[in-house]
N, C-alpha and C. Protein backbone atom coordinates (compact mmCIF):
# COMPACT_ATOMS: atom_id res chain seq x y z
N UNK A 1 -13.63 6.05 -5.82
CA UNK A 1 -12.42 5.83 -5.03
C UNK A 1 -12.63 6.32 -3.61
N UNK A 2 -11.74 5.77 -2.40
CA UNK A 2 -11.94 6.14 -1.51
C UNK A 2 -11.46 7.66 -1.31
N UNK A 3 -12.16 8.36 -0.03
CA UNK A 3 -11.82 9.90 -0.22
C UNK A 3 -10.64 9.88 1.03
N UNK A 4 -10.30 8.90 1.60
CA UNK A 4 -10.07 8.82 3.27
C UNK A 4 -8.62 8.84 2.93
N UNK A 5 -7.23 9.38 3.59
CA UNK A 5 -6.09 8.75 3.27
C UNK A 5 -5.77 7.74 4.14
N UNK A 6 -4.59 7.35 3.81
CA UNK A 6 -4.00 6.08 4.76
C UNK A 6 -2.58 7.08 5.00
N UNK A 7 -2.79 6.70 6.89
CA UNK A 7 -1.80 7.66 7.33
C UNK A 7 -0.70 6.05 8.03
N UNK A 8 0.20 6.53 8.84
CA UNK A 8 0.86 5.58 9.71
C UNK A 8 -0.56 5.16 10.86
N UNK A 9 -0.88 6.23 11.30
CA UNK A 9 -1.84 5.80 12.59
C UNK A 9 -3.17 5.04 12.22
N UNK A 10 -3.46 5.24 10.58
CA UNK A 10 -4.53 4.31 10.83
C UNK A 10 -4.19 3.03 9.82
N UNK A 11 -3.12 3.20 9.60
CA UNK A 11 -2.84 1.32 8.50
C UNK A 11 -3.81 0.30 9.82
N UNK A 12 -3.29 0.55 11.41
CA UNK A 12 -3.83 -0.60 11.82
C UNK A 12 -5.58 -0.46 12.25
N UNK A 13 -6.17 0.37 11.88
CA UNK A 13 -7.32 0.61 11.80
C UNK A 13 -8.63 -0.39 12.12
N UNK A 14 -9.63 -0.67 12.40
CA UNK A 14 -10.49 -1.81 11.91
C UNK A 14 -10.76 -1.45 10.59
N UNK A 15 -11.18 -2.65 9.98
CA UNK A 15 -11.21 -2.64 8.84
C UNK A 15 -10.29 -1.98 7.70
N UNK A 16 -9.13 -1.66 8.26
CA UNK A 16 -7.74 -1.02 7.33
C UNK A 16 -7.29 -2.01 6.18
N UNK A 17 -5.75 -1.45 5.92
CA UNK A 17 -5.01 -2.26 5.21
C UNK A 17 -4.43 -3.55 5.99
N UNK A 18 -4.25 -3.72 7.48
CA UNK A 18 -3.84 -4.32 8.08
C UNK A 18 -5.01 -5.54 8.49
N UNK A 19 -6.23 -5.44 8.68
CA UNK A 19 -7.44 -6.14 8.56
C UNK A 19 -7.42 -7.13 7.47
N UNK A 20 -7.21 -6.15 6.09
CA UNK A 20 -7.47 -6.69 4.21
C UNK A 20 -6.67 -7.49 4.46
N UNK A 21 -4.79 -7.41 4.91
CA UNK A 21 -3.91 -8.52 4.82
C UNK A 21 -4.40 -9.52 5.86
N UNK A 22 -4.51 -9.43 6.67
CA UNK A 22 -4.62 -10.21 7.93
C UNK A 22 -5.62 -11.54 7.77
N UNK A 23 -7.02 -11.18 7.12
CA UNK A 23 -8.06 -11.58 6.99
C UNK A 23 -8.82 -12.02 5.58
N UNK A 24 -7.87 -11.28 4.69
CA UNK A 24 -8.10 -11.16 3.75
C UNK A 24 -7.05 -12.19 2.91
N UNK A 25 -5.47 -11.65 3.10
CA UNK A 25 -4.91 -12.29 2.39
C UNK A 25 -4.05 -13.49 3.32
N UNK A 26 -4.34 -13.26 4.43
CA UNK A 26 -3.64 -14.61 5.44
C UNK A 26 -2.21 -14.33 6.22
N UNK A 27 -1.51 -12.52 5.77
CA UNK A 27 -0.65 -12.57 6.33
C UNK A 27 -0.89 -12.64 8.05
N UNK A 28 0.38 -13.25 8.85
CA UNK A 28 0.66 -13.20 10.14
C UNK A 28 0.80 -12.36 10.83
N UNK A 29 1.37 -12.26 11.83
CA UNK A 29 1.85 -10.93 12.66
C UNK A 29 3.04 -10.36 12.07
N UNK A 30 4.28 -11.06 11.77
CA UNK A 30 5.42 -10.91 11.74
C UNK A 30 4.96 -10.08 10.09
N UNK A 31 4.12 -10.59 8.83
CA UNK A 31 4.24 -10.58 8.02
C UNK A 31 3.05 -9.44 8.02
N UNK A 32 3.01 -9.02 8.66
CA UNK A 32 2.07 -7.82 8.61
C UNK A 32 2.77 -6.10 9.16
N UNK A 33 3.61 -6.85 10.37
CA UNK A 33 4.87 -5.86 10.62
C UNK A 33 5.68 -5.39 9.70
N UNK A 34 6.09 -6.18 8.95
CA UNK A 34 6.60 -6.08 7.47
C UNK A 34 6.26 -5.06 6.32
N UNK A 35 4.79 -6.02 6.39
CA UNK A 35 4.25 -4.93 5.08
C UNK A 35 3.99 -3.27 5.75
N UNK A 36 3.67 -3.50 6.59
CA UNK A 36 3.10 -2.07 8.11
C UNK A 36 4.22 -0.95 7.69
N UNK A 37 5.83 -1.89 7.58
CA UNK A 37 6.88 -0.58 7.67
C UNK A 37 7.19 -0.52 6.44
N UNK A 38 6.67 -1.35 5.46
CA UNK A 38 6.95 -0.88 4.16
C UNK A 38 6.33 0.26 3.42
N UNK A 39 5.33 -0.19 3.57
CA UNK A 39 4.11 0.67 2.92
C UNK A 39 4.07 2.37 4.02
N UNK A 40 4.19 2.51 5.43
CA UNK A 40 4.70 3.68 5.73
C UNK A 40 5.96 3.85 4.93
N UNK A 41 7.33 3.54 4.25
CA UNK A 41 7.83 4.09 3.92
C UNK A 41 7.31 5.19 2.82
N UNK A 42 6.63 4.30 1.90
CA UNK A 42 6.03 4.68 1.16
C UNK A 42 4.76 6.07 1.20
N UNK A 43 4.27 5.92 2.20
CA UNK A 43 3.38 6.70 2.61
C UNK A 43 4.18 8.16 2.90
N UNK A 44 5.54 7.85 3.51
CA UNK A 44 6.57 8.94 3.92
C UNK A 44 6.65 9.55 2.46
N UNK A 45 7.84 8.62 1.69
CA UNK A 45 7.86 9.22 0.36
C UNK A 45 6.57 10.36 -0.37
N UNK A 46 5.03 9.86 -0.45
CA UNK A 46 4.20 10.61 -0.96
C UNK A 46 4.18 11.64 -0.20
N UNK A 47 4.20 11.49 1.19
CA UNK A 47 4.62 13.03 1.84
C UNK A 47 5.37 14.03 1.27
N UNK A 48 6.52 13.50 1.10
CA UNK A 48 8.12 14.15 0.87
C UNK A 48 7.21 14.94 -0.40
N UNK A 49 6.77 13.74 -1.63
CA UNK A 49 6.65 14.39 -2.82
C UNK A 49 5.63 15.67 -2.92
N UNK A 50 4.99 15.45 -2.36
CA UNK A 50 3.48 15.98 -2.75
C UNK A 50 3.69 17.49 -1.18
N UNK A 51 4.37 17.15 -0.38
CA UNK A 51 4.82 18.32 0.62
C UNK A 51 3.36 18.32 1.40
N UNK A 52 3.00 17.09 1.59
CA UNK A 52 1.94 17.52 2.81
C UNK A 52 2.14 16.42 3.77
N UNK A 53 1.47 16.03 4.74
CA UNK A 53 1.52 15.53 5.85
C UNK A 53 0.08 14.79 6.15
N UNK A 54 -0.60 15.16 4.99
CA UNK A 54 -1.90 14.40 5.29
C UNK A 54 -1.78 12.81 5.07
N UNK A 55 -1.11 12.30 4.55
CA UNK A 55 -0.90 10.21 4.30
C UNK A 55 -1.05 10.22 2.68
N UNK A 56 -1.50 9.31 2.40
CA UNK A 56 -1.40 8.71 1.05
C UNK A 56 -3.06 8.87 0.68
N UNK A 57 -3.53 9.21 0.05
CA UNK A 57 -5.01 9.07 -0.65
C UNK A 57 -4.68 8.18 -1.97
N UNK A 58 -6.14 7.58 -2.51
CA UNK A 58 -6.17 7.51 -3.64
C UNK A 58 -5.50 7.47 -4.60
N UNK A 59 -5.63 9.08 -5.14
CA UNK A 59 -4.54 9.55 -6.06
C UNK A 59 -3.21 9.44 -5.80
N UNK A 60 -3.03 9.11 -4.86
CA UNK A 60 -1.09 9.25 -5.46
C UNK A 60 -0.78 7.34 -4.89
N UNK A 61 -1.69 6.54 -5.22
CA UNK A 61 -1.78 4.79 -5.45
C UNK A 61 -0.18 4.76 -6.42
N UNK A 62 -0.90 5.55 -7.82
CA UNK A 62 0.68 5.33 -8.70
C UNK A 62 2.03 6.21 -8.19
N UNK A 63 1.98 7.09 -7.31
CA UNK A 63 3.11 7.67 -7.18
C UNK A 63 4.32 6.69 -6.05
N UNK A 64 3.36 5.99 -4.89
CA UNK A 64 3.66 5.18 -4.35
C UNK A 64 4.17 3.93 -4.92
N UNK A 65 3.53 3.31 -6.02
CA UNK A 65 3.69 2.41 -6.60
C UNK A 65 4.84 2.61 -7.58
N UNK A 66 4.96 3.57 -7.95
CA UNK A 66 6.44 4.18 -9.36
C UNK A 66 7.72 4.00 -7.95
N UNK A 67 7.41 4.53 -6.92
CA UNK A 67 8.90 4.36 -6.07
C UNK A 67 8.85 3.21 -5.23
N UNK A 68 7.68 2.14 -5.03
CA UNK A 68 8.33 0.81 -4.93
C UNK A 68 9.18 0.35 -5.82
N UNK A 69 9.08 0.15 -7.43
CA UNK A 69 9.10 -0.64 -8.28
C UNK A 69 10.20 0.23 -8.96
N UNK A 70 10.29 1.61 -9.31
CA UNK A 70 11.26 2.32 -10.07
C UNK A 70 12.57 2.84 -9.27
N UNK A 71 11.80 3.67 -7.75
CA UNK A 71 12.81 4.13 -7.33
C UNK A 71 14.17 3.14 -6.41
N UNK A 72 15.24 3.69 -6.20
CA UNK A 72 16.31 2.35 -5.65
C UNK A 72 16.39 2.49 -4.40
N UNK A 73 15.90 3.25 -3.29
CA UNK A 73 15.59 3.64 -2.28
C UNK A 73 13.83 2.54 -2.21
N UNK A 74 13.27 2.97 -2.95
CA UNK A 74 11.65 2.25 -2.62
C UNK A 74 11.74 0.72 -3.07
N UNK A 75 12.46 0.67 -4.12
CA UNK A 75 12.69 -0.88 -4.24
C UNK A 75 13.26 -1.85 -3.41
N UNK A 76 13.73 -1.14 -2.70
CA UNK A 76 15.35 -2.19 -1.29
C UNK A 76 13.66 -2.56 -0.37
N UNK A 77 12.98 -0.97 -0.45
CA UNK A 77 11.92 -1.37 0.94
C UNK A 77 10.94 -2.19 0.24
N UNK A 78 10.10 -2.46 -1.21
CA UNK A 78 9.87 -2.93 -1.58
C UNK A 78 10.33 -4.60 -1.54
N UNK A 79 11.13 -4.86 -1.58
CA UNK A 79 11.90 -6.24 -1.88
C UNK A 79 12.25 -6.58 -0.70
N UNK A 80 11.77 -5.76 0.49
CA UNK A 80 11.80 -6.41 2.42
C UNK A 80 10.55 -7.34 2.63
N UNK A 81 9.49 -7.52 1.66
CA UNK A 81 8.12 -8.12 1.11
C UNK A 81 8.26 -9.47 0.52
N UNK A 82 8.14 -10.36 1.34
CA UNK A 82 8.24 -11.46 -0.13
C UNK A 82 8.14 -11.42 -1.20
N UNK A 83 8.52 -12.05 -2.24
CA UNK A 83 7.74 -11.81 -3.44
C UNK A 83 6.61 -12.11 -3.91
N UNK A 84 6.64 -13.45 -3.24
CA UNK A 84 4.89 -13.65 -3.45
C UNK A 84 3.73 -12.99 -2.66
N UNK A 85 4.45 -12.43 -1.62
CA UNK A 85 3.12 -11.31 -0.81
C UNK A 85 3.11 -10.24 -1.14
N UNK A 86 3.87 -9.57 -2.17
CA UNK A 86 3.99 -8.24 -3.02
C UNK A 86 2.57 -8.10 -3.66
N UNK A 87 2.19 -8.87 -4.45
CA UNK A 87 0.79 -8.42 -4.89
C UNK A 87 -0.23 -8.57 -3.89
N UNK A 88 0.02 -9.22 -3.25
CA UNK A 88 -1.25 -9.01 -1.80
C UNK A 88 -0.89 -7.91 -1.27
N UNK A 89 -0.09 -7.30 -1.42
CA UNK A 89 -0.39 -5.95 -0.35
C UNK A 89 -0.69 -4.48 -1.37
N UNK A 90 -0.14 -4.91 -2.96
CA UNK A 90 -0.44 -3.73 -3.83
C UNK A 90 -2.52 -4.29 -4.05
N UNK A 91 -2.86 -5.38 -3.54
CA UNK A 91 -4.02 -5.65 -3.95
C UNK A 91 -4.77 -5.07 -3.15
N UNK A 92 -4.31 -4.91 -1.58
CA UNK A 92 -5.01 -4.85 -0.11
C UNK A 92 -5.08 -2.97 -0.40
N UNK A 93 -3.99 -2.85 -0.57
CA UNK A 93 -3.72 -0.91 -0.88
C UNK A 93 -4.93 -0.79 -1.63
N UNK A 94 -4.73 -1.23 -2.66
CA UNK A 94 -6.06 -0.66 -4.08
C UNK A 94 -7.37 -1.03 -3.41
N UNK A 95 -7.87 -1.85 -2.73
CA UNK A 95 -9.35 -2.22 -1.76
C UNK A 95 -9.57 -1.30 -1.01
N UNK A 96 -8.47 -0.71 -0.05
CA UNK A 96 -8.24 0.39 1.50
C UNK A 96 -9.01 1.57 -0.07
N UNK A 97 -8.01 1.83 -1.22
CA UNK A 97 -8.43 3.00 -1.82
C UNK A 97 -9.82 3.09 -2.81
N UNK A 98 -10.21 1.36 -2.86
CA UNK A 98 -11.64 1.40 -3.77
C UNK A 98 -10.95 1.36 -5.11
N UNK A 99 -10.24 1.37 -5.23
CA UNK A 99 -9.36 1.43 -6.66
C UNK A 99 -9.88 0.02 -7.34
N UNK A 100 -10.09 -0.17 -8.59
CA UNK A 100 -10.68 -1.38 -9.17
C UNK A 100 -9.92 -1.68 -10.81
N UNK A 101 -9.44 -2.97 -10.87
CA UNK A 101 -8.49 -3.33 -11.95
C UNK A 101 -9.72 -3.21 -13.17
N UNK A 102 -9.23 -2.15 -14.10
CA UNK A 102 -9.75 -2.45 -15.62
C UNK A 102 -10.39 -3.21 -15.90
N UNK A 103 -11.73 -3.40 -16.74
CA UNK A 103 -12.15 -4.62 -16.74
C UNK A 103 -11.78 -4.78 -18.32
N UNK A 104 -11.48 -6.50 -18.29
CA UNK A 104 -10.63 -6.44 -19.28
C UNK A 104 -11.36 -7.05 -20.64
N UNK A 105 -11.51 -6.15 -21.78
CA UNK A 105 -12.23 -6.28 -23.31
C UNK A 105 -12.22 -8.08 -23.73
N UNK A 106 -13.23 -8.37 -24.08
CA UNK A 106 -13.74 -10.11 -23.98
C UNK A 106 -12.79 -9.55 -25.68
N UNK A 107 -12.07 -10.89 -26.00
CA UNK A 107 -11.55 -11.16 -27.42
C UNK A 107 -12.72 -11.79 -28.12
């Protein structure tokens, strides 16, 4: 996994999360502004939780992800995302963190 966090100052980074969407998944400007203030919310929240100020690492991928989807505060900012660009940006997050989907048992 990556060791680096994702703060506000470097989402727009080279090669960031803002790069992965941009280039990666085709969002625009407008639709990159979007995901930009969503995902800082989020980044805020892991602050709040975890009481530091360093950004989002790695490890707290699911803590971010439990208050898009669970919390009613992270879901309103969650659901400012299209729906169909929702998994492009939980996809672009998990790439920024090296994070890699299960590989899944052949039946």
């Amino acid at each position: 996994m990556e060791k680096h966090h994702l703060t506000p100052d470097n989402f727009d980074r080279e090669g960031g999360v803002r790069h992965i969407l941009r280039y990666e998944h085709g969002f625009g400007h407008d639709d990159l502004e979007r995901a930009k203030g969503v995902v800082l919310k989020g980044i805020e929240h892991v602050e709040y939780k975890t009481k530091t100020t360093s950004g989002m690492g790695a490890h707290h991928f699911d803590t971010a992800m439990k208050y898009f989807k669970e919390n009613p505060e992270g879901k309103a900012e969650w659901k400012k995302i299209p729906e169909h660009q929702r998994p492009h940006v939980e996809a672009a997050l998990k790439q920024h963190f090296g994070i890699s989907e299960p590989e899944q048992a052949a039946a």
